[in-house]
N, C-alpha and C. Protein backbone atom coordinates (compact mmCIF):
# COMPACT_ATOMS: atom_id res chain seq x y z
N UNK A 1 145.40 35.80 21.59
CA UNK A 1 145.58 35.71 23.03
C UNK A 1 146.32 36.97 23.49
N UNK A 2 146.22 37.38 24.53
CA UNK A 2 146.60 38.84 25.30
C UNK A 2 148.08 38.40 25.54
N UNK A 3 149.18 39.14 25.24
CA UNK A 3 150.44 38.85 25.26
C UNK A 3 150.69 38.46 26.44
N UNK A 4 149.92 39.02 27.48
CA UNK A 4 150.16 38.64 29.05
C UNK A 4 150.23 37.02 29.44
N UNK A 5 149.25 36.60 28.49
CA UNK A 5 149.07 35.11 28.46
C UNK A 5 149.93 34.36 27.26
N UNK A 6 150.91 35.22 26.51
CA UNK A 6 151.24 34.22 25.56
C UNK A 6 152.67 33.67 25.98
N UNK A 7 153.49 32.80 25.47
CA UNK A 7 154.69 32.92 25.88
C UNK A 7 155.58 33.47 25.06
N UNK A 8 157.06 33.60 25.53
CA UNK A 8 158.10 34.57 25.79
C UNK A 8 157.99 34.31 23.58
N UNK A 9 157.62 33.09 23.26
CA UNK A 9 158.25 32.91 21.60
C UNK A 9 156.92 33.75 20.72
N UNK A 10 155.60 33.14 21.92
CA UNK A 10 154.90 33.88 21.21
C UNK A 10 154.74 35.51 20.96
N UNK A 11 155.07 35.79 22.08
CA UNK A 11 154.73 36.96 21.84
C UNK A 11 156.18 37.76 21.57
N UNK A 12 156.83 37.24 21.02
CA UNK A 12 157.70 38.19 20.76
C UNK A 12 159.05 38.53 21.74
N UNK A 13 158.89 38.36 22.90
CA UNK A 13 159.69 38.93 24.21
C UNK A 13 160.90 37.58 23.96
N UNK A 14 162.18 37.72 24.22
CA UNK A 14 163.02 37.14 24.64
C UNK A 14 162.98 36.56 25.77
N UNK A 15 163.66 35.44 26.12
CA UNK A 15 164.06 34.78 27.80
C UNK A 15 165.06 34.99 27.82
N UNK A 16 165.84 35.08 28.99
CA UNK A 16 167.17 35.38 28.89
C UNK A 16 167.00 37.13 29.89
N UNK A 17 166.28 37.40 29.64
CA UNK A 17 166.72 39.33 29.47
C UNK A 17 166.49 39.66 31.01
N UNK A 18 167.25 40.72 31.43
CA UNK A 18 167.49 41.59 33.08
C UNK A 18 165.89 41.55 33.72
N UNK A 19 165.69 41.52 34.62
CA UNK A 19 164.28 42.14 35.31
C UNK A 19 164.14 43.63 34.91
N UNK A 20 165.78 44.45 35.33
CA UNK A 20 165.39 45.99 35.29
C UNK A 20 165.17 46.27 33.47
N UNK A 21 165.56 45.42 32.58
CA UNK A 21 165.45 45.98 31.51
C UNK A 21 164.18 45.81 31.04
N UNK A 22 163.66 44.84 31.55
CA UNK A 22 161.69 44.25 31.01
C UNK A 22 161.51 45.49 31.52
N UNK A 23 161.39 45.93 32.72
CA UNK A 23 160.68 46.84 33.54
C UNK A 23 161.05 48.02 32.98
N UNK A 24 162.29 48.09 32.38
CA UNK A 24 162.85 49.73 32.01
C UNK A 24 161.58 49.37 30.32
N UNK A 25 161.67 48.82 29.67
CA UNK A 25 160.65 48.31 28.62
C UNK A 25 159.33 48.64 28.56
N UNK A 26 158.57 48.41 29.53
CA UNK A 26 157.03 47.75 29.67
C UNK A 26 157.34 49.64 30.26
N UNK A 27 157.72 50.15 30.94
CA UNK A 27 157.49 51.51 31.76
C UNK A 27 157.78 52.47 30.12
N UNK A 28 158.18 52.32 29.49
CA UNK A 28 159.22 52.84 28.61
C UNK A 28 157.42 52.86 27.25
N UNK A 29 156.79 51.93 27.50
CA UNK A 29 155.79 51.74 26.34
C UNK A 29 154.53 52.18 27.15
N UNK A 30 154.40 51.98 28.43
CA UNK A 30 153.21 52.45 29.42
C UNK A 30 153.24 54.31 28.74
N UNK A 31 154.56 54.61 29.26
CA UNK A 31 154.57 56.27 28.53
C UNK A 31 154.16 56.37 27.29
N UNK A 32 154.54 55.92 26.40
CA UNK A 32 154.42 55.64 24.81
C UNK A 32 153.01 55.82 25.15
N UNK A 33 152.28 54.99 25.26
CA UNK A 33 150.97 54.69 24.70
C UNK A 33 149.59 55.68 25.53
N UNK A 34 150.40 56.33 26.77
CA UNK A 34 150.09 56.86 27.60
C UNK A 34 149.91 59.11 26.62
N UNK A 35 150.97 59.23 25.97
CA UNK A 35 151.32 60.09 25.55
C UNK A 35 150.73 60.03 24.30
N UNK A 36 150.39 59.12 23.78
CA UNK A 36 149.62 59.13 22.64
C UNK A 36 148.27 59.18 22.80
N UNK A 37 147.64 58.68 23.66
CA UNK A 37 146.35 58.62 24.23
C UNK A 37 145.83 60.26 24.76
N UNK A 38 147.16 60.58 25.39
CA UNK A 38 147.14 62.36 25.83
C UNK A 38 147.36 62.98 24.65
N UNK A 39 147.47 62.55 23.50
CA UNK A 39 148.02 63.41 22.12
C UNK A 39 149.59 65.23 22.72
N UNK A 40 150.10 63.96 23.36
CA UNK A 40 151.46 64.68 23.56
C UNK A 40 151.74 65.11 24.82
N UNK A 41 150.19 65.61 25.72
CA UNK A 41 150.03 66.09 26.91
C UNK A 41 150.45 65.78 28.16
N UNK A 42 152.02 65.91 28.66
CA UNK A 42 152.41 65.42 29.36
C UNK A 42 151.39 65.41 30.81
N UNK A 43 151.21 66.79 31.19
CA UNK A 43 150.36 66.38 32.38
C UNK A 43 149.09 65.27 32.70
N UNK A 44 148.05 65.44 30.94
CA UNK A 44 147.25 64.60 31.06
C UNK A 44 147.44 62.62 30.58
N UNK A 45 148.60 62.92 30.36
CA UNK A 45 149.32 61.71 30.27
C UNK A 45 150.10 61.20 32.06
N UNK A 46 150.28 62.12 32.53
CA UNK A 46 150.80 61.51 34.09
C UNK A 46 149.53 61.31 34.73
N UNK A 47 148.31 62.22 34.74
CA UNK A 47 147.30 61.56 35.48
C UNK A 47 146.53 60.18 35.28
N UNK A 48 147.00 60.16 33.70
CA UNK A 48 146.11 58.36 33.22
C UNK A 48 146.80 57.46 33.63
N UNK A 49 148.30 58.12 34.20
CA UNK A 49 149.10 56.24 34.81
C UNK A 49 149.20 56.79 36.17
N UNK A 50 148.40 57.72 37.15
CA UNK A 50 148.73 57.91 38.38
C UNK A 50 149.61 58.33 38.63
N UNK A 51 150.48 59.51 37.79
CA UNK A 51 151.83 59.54 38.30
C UNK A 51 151.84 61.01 38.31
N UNK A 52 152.90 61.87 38.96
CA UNK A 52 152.94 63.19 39.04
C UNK A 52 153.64 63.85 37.73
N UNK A 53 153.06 64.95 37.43
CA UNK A 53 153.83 65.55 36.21
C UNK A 53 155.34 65.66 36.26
N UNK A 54 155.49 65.30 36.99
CA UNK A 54 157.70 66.06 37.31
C UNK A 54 157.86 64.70 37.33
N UNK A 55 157.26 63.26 37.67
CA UNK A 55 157.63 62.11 37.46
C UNK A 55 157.94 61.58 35.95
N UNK A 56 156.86 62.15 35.21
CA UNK A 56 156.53 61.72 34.34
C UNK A 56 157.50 62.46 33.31
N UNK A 57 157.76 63.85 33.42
CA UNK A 57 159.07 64.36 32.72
C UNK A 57 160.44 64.01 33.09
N UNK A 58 160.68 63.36 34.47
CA UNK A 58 161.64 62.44 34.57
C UNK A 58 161.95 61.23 33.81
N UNK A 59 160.83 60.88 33.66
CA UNK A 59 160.78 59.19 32.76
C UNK A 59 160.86 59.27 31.34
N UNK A 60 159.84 60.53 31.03
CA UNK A 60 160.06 61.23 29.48
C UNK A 60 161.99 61.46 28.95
N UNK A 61 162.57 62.07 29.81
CA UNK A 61 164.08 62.81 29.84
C UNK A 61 164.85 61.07 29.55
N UNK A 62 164.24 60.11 30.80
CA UNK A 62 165.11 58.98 30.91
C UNK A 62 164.94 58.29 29.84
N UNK A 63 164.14 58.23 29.01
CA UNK A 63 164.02 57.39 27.96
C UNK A 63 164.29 58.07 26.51
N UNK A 64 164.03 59.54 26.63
CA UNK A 64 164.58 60.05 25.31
C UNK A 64 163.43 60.17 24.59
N UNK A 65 162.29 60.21 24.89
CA UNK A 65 160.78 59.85 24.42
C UNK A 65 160.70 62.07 23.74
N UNK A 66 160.59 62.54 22.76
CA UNK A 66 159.71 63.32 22.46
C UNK A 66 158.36 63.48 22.28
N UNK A 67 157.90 64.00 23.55
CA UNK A 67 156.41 64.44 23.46
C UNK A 67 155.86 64.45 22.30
N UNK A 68 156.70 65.69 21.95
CA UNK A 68 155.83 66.49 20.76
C UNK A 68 155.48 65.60 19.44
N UNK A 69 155.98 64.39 19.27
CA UNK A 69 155.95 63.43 18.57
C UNK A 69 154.33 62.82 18.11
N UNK A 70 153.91 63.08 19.74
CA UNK A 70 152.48 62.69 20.15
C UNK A 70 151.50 63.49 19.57
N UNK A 71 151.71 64.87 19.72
CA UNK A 71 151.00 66.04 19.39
C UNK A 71 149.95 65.78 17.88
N UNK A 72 148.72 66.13 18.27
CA UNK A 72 148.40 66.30 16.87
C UNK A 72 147.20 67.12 16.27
């Protein structure tokens, strides 16, 4: 089942936890998977989530995420 549909035990996620921290989370793995998909490419990684390149190196900086990690 799509985690979207499972619950908090199934899928892993805690109850209990902040709104801003799910959201700092789920934004935090959108990049992740976003940057891997771009194989590191920040710009072509901000256009696959709609977002501007200077956004997206903002969010990169806020989370501590190395690009180059992606690279390959």
């Amino acid at each position: 089942m799509p985690p979207t549909l499972q619950t908090a035990d199934a899928s892993g996620t805690t109850p209990g936890g902040s709104l801003r921290g799910t959201i700092n989370a789920i934004e935090r793995e959108l990049i992740q998977d976003a940057l891997k998909w771009a194989k590191g490419n920040l710009a072509r990684a901000a256009r696959s989530l709609q977002i501007s390149e200077r956004i997206m190196g903002l969010r990169v900086h806020k989370y501590g995420i190395d690009s180059t990690t992606y690279k390959s």
